[in-house]
C-alpha atoms as a PDB file:
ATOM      1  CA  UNK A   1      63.473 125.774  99.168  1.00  0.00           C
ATOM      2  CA  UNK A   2      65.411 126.139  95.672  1.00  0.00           C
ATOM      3  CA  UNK A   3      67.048 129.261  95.593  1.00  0.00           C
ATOM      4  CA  UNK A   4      68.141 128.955  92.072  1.00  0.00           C
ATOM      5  CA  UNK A   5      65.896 128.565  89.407  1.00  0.00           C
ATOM      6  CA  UNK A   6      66.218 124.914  87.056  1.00  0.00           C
ATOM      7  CA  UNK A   7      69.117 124.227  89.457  1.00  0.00           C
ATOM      8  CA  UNK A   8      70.126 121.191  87.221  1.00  0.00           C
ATOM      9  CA  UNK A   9      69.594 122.641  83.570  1.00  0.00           C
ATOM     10  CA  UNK A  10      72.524 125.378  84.018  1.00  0.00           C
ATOM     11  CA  UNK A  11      74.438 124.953  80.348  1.00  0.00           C
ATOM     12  CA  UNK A  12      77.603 127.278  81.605  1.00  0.00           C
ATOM     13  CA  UNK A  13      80.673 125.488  82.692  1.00  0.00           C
ATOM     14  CA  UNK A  14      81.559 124.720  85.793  1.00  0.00           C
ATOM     15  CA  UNK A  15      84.535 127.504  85.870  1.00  0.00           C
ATOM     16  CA  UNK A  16      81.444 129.897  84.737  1.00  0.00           C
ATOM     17  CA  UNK A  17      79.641 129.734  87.899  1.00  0.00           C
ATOM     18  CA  UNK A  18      79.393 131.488  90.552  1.00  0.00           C
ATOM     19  CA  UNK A  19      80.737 130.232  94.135  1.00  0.00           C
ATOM     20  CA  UNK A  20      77.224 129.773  95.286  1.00  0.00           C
ATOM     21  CA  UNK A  21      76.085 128.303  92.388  1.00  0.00           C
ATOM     22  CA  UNK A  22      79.049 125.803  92.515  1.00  0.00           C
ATOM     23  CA  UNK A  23      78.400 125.162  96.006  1.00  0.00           C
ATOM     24  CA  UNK A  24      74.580 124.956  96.235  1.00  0.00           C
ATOM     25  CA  UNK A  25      75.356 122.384  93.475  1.00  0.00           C
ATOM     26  CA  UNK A  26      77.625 120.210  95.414  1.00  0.00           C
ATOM     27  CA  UNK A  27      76.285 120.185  98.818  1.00  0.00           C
ATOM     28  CA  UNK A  28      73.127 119.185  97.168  1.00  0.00           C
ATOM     29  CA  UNK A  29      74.741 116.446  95.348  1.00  0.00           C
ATOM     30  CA  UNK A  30      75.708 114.684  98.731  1.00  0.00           C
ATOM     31  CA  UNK A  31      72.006 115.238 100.022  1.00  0.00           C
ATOM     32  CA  UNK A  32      72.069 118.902 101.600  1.00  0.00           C
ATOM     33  CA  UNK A  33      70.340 121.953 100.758  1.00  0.00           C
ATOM     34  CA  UNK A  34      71.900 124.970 101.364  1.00  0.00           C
ATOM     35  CA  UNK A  35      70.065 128.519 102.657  1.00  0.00           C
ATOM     36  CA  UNK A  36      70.712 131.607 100.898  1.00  0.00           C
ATOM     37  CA  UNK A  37      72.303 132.580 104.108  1.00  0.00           C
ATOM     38  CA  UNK A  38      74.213 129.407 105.366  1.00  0.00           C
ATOM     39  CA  UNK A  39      75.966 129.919 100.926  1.00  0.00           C
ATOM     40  CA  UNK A  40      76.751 133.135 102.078  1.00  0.00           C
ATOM     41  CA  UNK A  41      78.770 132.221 104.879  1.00  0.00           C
ATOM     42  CA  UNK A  42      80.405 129.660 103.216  1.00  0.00           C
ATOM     43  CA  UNK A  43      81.513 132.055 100.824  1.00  0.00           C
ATOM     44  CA  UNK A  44      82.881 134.885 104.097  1.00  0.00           C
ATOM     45  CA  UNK A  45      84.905 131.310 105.058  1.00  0.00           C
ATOM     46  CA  UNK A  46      86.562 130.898 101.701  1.00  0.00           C
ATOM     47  CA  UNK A  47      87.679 134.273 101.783  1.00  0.00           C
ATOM     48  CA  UNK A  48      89.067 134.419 104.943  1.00  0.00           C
ATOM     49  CA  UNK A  49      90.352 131.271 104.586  1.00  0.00           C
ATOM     50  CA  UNK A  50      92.323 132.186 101.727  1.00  0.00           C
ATOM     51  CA  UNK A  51      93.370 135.433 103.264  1.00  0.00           C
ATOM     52  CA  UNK A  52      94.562 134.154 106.294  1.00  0.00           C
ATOM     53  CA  UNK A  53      96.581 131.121 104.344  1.00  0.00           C
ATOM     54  CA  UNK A  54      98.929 133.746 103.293  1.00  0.00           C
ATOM     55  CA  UNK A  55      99.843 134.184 107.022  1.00  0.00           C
ATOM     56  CA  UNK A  56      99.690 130.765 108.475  1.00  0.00           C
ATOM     57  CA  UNK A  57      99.283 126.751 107.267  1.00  0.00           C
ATOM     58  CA  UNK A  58      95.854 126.112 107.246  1.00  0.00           C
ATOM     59  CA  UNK A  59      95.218 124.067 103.989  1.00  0.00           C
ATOM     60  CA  UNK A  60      97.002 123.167 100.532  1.00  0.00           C
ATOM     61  CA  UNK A  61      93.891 122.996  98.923  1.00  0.00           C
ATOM     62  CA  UNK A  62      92.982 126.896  97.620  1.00  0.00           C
ATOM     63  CA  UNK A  63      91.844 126.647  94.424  1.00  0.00           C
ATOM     64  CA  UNK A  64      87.981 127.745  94.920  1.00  0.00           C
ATOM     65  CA  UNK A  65      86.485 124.519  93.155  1.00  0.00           C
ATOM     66  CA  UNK A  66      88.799 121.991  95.233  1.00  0.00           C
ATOM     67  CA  UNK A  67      87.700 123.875  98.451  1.00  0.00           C
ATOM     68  CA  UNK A  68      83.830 123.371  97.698  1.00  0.00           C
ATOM     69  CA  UNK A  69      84.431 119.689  97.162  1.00  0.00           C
ATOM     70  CA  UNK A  70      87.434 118.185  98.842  1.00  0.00           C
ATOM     71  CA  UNK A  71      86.352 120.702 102.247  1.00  0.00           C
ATOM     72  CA  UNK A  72      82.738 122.081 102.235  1.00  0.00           C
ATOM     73  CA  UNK A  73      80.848 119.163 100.671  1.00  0.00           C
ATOM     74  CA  UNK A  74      83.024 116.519 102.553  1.00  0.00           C
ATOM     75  CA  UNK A  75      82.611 117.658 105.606  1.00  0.00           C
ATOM     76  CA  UNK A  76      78.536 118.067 104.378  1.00  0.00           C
ATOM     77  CA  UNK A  77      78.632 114.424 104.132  1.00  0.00           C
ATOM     78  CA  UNK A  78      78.579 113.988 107.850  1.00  0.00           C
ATOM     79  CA  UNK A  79      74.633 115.413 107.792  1.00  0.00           C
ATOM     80  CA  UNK A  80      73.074 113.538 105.056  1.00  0.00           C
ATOM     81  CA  UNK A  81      75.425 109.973 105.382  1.00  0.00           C
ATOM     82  CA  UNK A  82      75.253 109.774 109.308  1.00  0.00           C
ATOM     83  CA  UNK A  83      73.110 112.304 110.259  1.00  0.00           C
ATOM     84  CA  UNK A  84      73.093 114.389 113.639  1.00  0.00           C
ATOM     85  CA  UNK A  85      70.292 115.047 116.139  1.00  0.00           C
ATOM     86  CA  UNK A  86      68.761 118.818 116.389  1.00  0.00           C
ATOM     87  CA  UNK A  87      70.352 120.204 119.217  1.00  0.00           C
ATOM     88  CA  UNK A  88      73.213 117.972 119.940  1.00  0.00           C
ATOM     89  CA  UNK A  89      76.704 119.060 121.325  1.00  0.00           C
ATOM     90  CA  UNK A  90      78.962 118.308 118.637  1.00  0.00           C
ATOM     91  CA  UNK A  91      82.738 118.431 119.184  1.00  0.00           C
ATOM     92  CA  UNK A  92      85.477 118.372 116.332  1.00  0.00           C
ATOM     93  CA  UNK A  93      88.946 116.810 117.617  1.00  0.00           C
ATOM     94  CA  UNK A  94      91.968 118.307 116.119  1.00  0.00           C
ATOM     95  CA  UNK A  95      90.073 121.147 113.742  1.00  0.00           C
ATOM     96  CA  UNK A  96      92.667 122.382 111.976  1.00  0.00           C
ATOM     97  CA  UNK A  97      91.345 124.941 109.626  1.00  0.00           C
ATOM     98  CA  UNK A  98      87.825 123.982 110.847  1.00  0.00           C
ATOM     99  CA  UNK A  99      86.854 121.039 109.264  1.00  0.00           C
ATOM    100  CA  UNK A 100      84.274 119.802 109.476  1.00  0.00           C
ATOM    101  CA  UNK A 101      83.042 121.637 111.995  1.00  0.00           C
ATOM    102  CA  UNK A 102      82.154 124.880 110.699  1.00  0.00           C
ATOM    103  CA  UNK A 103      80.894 123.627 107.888  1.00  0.00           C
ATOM    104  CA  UNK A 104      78.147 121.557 109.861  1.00  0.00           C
ATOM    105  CA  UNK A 105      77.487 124.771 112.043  1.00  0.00           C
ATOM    106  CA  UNK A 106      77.357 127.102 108.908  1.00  0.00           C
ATOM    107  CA  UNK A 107      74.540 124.043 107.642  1.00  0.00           C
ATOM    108  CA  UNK A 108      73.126 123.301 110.843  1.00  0.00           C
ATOM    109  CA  UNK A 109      73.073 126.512 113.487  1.00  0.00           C
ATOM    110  CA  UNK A 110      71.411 124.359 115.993  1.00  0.00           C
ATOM    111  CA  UNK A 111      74.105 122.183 117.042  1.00  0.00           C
ATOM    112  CA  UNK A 112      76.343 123.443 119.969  1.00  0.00           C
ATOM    113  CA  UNK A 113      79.811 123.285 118.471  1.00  0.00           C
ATOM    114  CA  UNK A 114      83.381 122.886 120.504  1.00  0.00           C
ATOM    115  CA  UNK A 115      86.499 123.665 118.737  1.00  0.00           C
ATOM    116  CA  UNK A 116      89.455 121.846 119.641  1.00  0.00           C
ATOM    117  CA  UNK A 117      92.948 122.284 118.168  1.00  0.00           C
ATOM    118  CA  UNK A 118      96.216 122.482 119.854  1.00  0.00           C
ATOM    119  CA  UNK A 119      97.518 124.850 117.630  1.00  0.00           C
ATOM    120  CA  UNK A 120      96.270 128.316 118.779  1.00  0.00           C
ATOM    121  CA  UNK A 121      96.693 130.167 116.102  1.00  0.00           C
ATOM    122  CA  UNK A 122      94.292 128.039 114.255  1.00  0.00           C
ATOM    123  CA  UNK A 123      91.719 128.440 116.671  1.00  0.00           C
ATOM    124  CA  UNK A 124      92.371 132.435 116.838  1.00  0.00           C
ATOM    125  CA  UNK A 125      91.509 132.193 112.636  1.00  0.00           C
ATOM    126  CA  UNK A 126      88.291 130.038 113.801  1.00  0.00           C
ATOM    127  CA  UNK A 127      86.878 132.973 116.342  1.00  0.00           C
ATOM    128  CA  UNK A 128      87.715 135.179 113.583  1.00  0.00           C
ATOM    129  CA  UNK A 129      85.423 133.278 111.109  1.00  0.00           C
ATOM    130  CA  UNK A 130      82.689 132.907 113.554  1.00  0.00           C
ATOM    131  CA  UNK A 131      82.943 136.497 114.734  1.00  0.00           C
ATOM    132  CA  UNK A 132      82.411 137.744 110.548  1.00  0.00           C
ATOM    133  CA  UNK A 133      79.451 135.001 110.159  1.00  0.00           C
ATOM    134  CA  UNK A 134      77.753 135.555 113.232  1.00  0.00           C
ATOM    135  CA  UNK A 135      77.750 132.181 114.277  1.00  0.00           C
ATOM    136  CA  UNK A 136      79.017 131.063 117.874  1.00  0.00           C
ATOM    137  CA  UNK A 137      80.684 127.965 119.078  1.00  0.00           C
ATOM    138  CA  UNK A 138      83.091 126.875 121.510  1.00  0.00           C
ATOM    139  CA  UNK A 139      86.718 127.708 121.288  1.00  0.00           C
ATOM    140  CA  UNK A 140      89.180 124.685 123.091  1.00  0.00           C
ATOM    141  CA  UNK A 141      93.188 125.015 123.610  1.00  0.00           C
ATOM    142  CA  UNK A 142      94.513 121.688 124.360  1.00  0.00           C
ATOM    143  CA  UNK A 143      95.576 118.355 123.449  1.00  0.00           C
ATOM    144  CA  UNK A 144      93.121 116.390 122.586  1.00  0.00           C
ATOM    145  CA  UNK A 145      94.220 113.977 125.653  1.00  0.00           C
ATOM    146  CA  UNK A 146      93.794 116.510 128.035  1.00  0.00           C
ATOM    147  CA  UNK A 147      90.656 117.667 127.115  1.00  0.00           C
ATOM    148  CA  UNK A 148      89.326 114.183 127.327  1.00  0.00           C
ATOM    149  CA  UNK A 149      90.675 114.330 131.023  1.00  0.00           C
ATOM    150  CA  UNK A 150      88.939 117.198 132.059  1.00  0.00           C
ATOM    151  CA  UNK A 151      85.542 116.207 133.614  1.00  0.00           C
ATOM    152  CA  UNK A 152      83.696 119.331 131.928  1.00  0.00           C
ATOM    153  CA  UNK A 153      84.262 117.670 128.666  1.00  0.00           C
ATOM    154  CA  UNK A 154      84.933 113.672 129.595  1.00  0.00           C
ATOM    155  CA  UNK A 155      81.664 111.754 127.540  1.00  0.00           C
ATOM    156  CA  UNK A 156      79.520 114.993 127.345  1.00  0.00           C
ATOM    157  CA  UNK A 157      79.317 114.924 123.875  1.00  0.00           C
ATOM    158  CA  UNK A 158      76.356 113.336 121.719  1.00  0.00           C
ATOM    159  CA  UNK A 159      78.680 113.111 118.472  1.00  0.00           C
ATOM    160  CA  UNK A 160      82.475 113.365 118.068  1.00  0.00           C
ATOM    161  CA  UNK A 161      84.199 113.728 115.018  1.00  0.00           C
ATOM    162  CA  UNK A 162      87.879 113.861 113.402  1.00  0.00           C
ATOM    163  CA  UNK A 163      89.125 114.503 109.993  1.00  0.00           C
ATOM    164  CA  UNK A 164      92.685 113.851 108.536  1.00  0.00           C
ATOM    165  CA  UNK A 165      94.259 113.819 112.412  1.00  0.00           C
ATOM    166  CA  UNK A 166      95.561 110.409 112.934  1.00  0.00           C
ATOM    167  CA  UNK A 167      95.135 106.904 111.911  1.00  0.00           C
ATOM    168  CA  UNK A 168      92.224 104.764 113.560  1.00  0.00           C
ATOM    169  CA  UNK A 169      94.107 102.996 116.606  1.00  0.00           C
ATOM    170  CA  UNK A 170      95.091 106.491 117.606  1.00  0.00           C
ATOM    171  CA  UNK A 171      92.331 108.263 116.777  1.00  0.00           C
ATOM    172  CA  UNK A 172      89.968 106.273 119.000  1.00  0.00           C
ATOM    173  CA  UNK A 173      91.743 107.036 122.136  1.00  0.00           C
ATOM    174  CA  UNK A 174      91.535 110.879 121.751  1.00  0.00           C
ATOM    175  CA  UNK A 175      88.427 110.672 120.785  1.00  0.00           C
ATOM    176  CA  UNK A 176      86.206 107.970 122.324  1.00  0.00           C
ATOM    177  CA  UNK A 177      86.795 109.792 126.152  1.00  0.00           C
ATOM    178  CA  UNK A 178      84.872 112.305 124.493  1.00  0.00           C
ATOM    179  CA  UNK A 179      81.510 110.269 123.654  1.00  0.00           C
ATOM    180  CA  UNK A 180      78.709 110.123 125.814  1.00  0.00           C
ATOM    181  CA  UNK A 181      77.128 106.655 126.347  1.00  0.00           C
ATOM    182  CA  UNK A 182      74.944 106.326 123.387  1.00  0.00           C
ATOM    183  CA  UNK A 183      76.793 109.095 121.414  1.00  0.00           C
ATOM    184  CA  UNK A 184      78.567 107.937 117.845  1.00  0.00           C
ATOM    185  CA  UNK A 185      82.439 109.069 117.070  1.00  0.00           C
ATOM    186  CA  UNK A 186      82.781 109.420 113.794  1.00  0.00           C
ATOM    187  CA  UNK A 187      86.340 109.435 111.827  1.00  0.00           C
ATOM    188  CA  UNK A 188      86.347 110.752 108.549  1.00  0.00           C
ATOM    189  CA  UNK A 189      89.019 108.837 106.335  1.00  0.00           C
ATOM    190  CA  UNK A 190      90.158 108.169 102.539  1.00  0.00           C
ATOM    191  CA  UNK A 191      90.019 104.848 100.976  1.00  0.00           C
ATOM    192  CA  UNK A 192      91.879 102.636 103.388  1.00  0.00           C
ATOM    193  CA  UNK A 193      89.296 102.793 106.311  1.00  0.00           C
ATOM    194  CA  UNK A 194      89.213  98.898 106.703  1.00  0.00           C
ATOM    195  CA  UNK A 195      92.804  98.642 106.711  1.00  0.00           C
ATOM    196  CA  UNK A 196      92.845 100.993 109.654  1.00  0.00           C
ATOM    197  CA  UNK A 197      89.992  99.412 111.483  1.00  0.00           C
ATOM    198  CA  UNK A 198      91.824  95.842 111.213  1.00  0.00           C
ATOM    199  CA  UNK A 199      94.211  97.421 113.513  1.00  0.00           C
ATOM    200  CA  UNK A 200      92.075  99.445 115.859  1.00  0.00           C
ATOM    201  CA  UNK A 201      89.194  96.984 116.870  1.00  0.00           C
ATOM    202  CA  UNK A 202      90.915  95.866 120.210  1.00  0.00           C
ATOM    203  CA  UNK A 203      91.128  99.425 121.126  1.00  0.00           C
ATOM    204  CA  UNK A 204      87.788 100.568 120.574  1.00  0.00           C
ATOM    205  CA  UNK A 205      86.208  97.744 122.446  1.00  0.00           C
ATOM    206  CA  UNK A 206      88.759  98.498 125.204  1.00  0.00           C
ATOM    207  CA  UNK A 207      87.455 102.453 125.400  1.00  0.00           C
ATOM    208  CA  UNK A 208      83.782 101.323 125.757  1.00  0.00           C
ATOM    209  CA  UNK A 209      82.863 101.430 121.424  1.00  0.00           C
ATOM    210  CA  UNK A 210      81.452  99.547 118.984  1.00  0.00           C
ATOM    211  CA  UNK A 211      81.806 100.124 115.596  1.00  0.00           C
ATOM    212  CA  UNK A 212      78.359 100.856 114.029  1.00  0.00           C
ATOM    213  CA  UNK A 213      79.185 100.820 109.989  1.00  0.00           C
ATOM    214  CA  UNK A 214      81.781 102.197 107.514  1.00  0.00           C
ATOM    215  CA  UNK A 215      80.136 104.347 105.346  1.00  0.00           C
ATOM    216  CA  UNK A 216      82.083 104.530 101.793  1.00  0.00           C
ATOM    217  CA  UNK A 217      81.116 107.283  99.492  1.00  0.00           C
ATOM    218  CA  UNK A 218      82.707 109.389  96.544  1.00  0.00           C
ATOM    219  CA  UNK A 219      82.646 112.799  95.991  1.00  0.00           C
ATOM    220  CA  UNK A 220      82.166 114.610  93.255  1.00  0.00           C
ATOM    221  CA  UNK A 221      85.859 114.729  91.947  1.00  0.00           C
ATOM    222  CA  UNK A 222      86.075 111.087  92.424  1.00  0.00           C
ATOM    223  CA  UNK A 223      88.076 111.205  95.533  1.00  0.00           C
ATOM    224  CA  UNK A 224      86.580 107.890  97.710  1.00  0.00           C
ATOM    225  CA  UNK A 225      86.024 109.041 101.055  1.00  0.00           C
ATOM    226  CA  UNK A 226      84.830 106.737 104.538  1.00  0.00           C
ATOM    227  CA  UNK A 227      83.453 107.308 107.443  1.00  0.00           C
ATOM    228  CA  UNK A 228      83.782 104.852 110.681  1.00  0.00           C
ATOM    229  CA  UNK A 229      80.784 105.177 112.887  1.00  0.00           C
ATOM    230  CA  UNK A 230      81.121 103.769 116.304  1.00  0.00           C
ATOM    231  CA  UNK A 231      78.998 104.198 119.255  1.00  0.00           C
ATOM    232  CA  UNK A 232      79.712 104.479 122.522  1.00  0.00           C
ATOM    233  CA  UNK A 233      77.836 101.599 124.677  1.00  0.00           C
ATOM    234  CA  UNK A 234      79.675 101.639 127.852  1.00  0.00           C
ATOM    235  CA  UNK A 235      81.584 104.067 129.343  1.00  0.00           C
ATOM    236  CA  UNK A 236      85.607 104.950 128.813  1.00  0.00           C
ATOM    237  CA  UNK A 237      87.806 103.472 131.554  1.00  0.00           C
ATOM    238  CA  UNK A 238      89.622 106.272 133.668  1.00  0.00           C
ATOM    239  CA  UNK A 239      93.122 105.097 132.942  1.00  0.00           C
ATOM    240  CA  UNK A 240      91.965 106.579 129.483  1.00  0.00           C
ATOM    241  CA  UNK A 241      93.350 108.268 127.102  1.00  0.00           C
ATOM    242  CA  UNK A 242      96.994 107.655 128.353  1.00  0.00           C
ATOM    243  CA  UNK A 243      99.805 110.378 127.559  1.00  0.00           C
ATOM    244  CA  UNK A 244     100.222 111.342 123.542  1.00  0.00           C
ATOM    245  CA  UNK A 245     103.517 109.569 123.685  1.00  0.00           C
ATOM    246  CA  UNK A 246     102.205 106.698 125.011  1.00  0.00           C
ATOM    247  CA  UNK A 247      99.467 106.482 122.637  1.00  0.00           C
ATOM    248  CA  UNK A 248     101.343 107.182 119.519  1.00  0.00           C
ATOM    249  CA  UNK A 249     103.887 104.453 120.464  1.00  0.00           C
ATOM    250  CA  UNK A 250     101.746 102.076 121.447  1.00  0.00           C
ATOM    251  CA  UNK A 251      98.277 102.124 120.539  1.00  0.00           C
ATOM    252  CA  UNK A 252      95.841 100.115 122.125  1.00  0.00           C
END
């Protein structure tokens, strides 16, 4: 349903908009529409994103426009370029300031979100937001290596996801443990996402993947953006994921 009337005939500038307006516009432009409510919470996020900021490191990117595109509609592109199945526990590795997990929760309140950030702090913000939008989700303190080890969350999870954590051949370690059989892990990445998955492929077979299709896409700002999909088709050894140090130094 079009909540705005002749969405695509607005003659004000961009910086004349309003943050709904500006957002309803983007997330539309990579293939999602927005509710009047889900726009509302985005905006409650912003804010308290912002607000928060002052206190801790969350994000460099403030400026209201660059947070629609470069965060909201980015992570957006995980719904409309890959899609995700009604119900399905999602969990995003190494959050951060909550991307792109809220974002697909504020979008999609059927999903059953986890959380997972080592920093605390971070995830202390993230309660916050959901508390103020009324949205719930699951809140994890750990590595993401220990997580993986801990049979409660070890392949229980029908999509996985990353942003901006670490490059491909050590991204698939944290995160592959996490994948059910038949489940997709999907890294969001710049430009160089066949670079990285040059030097990654041995790994992911080792971990039980198979890498489905890189999905390469710009947003609206220009920025080129990629996404590796990989699905899980057998399952994750147990020796796996070793100890961070071990899989920093030497990825598989």
């Amino acid at each position: 349903m079009l909540i705005f009337e002749n969405i695509h005939s607005f003659t004000e500038s961009r910086d004349k908009m309003t943050f709904s307006e500006k957002l309803y516009n983007e997330a539309k432009s990579v293939g999602v529409e927005l509710s009047t409510k889900a726009l509302e919470n985005f905006k409650t996020y912003y804010g308290m994103l912002i607000e928060y900021n002052e206190k801790m490191n969350l994000t460099a990117i403030t400026e209201e426009s660059e947070v629609i595109v470069k965060h909201f509609a980015d992570s957006l592109c995980l719904l409309s370029k890959v899609g995700i199945k009604e119900n399905a526990k999602v969990i995003d590795v190494g959050t951060g300031a909550g991307f792109p997990g809220i974002p697909l929760l504020i979008a999609r309140p059927d999903i059953r979100l986890t959380l997972l950030d080592g920093l605390n702090k971070r995830l202390l913000f993230l309660a916050d937001v959901l508390a103020k939008i009324g949205l719930t989700a699951e809140i994890l303190h750990c590595r993401a290596e220990e997580g993986a080890n801990n049979r409660k969350y070890r392949e229980k999870f029908d999509f996985v996801t990353s942003r901006a954590v670490a490059r491909q051949s050590v991204l698939c370690e944290y995160c592959l443990p996490y994948t059910k059989v038949g489940g997709l892990f999907v890294a969001m990445k710049g430009p160089k996402a066949a670079e990285e998955l040059s030097e990654s492929s041995k790994g992911i077979s080792l971990l039980g993947g198979k890498v489905k299709e890189v999905i390469e896409y710009s947003l609206s700002d220009e920025s080129s953006r990629s996404l590796i999909v990989t699905e899980k088709i057998s399952k994750t050894p147990a020796k796996y994921p070793r100890h961070n140090s071990q899989i920093k130094n030497k990825p598989l």
